[in-house]
N, C-alpha and C. Protein backbone atom coordinates (compact mmCIF):
# COMPACT_ATOMS: atom_id res chain seq x y z
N UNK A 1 0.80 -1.20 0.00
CA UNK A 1 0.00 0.00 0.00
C UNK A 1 0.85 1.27 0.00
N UNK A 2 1.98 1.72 0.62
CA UNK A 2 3.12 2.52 1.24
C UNK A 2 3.32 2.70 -0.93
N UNK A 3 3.66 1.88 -1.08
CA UNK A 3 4.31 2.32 -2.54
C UNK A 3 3.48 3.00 -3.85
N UNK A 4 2.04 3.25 -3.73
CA UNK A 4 0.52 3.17 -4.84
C UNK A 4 0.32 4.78 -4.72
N UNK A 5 1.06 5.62 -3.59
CA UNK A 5 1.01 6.83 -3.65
C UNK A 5 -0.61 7.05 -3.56
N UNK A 6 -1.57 6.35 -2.82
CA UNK A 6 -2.63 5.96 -3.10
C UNK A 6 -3.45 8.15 -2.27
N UNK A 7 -3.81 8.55 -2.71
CA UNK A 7 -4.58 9.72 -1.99
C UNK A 7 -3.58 11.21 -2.19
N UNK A 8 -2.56 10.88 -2.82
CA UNK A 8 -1.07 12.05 -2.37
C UNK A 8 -1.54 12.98 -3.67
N UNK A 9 -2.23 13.32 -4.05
CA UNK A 9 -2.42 14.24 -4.81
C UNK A 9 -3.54 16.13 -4.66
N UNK A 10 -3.28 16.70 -5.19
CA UNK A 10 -3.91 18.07 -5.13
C UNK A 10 -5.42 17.85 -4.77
N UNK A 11 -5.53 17.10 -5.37
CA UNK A 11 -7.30 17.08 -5.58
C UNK A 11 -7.81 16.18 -4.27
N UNK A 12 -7.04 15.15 -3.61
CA UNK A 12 -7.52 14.78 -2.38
C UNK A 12 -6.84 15.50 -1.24
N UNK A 13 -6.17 16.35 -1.36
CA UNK A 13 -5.52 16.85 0.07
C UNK A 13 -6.66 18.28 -0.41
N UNK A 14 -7.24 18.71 -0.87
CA UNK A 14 -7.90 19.71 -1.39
C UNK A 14 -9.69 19.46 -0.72
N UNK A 15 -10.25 18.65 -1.71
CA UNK A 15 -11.38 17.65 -0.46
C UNK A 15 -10.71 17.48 0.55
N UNK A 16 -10.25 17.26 1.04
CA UNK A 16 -9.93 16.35 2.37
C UNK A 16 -9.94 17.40 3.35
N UNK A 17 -9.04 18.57 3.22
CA UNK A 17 -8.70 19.86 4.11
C UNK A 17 -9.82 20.90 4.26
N UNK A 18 -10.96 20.96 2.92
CA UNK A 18 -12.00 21.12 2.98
C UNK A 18 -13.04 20.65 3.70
N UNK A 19 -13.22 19.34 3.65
CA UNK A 19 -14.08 18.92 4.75
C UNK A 19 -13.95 18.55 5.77
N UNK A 20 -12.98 18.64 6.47
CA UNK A 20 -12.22 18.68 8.05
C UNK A 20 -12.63 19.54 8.53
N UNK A 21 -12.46 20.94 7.58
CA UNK A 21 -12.58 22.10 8.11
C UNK A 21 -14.37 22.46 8.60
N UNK A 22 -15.10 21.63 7.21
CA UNK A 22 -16.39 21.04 7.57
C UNK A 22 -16.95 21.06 9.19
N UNK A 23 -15.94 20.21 9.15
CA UNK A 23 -16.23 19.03 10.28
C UNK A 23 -16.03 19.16 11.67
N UNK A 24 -14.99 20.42 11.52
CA UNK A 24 -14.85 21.22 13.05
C UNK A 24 -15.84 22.33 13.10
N UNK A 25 -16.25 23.17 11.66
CA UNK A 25 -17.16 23.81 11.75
C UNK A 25 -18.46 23.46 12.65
N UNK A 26 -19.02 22.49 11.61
CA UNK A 26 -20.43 21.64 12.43
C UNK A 26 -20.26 21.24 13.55
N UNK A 27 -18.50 20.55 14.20
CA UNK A 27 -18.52 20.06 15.82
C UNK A 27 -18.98 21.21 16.59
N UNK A 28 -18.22 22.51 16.48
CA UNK A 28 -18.60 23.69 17.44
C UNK A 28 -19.99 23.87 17.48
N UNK A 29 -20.54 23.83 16.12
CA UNK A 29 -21.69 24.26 16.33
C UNK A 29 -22.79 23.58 16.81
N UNK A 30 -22.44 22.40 16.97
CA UNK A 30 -23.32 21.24 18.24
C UNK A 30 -22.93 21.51 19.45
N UNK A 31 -22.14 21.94 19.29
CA UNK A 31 -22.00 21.89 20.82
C UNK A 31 -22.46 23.11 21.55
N UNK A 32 -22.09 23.85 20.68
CA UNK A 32 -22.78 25.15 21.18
C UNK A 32 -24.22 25.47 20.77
N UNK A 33 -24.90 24.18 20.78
CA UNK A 33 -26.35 23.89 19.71
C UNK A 33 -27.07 24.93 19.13
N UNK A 34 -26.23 24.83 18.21
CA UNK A 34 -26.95 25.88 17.30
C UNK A 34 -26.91 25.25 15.69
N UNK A 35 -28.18 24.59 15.28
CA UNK A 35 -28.53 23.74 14.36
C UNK A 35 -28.10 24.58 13.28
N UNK A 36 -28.83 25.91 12.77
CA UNK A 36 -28.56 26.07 11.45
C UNK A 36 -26.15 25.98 11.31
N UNK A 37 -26.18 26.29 12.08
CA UNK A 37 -24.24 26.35 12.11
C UNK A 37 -23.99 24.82 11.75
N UNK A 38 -24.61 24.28 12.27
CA UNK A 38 -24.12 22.71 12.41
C UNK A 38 -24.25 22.58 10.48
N UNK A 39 -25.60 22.65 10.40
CA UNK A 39 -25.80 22.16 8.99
C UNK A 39 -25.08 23.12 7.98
N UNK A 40 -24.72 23.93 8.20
CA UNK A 40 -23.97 24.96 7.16
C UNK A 40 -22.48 24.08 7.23
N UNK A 41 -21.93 23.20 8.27
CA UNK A 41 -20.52 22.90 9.04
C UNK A 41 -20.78 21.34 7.85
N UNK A 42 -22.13 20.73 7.73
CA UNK A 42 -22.54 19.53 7.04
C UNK A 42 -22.80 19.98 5.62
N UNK A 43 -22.71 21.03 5.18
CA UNK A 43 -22.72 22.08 3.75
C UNK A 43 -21.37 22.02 3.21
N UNK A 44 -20.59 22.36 3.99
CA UNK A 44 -19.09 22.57 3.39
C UNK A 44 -18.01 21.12 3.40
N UNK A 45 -18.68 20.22 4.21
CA UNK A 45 -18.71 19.27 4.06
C UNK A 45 -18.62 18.40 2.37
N UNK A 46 -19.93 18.50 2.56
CA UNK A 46 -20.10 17.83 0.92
C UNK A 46 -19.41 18.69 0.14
N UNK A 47 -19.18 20.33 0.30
CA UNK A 47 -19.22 20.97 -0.87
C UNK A 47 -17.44 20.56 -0.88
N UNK A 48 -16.72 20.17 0.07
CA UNK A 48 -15.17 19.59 -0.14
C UNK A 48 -15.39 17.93 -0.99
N UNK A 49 -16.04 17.64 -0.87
CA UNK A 49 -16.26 16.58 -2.04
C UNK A 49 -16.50 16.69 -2.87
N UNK A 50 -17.32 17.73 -3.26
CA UNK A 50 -17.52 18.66 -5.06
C UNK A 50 -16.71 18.92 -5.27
N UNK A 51 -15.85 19.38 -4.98
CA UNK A 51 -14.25 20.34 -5.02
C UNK A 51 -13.24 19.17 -5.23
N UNK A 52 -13.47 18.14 -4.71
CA UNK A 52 -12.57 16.75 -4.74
C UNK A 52 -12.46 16.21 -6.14
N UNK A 53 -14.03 15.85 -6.46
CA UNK A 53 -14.73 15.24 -7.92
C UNK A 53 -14.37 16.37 -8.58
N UNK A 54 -14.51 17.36 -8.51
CA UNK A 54 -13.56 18.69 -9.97
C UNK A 54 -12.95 18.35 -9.73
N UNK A 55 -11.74 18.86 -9.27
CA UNK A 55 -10.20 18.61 -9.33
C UNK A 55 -9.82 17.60 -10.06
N UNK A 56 -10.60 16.14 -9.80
CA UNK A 56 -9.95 14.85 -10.25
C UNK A 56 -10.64 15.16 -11.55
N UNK A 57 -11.44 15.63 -11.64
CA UNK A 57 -12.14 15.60 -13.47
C UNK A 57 -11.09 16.41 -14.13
N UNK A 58 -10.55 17.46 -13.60
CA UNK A 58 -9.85 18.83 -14.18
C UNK A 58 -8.38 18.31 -14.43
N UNK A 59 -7.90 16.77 -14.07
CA UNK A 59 -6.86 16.44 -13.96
C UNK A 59 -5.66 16.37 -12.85
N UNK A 60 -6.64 16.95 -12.06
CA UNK A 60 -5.14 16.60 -10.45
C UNK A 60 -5.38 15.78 -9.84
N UNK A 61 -6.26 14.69 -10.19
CA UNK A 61 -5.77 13.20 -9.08
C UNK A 61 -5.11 12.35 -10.01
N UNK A 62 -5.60 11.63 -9.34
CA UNK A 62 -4.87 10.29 -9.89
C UNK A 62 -5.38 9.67 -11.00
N UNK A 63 -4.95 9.16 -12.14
CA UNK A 63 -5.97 8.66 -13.11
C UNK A 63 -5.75 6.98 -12.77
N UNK A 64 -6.82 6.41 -13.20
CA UNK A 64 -7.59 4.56 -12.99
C UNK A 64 -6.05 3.98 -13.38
N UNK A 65 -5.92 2.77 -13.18
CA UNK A 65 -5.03 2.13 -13.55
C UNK A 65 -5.69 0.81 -14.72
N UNK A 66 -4.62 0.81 -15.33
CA UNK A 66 -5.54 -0.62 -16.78
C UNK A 66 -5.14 -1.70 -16.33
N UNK A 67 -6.62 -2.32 -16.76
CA UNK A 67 -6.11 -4.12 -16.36
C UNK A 67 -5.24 -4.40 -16.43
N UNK A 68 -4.75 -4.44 -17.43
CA UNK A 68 -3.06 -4.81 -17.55
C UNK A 68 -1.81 -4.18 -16.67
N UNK A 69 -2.19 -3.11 -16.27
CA UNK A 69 -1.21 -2.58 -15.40
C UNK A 69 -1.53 -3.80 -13.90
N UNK A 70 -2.57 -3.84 -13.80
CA UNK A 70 -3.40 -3.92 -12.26
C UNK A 70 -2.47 -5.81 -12.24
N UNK A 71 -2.87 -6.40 -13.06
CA UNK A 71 -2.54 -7.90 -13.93
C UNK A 71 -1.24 -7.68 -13.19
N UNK A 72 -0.46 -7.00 -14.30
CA UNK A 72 1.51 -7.16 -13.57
C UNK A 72 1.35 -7.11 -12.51
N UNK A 73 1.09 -6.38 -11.46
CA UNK A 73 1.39 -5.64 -10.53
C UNK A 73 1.08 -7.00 -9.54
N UNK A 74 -0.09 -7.52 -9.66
CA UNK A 74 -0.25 -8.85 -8.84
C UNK A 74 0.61 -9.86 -9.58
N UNK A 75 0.96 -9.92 -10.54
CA UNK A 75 1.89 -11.19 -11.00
C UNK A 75 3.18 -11.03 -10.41
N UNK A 76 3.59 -9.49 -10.08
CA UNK A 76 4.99 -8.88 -9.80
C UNK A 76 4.95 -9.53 -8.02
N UNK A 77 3.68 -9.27 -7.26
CA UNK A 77 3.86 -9.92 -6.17
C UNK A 77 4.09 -10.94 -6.20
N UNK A 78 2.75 -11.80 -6.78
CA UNK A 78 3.23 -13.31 -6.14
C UNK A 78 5.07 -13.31 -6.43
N UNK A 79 5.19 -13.19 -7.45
CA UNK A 79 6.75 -13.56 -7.80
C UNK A 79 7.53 -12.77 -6.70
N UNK A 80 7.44 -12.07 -5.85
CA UNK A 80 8.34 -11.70 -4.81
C UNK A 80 7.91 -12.66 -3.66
N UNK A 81 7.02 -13.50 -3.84
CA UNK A 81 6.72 -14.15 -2.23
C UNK A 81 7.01 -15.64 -2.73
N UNK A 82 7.17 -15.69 -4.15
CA UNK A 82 7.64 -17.60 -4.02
C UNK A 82 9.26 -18.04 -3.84
């Protein structure tokens, strides 16, 4: 897993820092119960996952890998473990 660079790109540290920020938003605002805050905190939320899905459409994540890549890559293991 350590080697697939699996998440290390613009477009998930972008979502990701976005909806954290979400996510402390909405905590305060439970706690200090005040519903409409909370759901605005559950707003920016999703809206860091819109921002995630662009990015990766716009070209800064990661693109799919092809069967054939996916194929080696498990043939490349077993052959390191026999």
């Amino acid at each position: 897993m350590a080697g697939s660079s699996h998440g290390h790109t613009p477009a998930a540290w972008t979502g990701v820092i976005i909806a954290f920020i979400g996510f402390c938003v909405a905590g305060v605002f439970m706690v200090a119960a005040n519903p409409l805050g909370f759901w605005a905190g559950m707003g920016v939320v999703l809206i860091g996952g819109v921002v995630g899905l662009a990015m990766k459409a716009a070209g800064l994540g990661m693109p799919k890998e092809s069967a054939e890549l996916t194929a080696a890559r498990a043939r490349a293991g077993q052959a390191q473990t026999s």
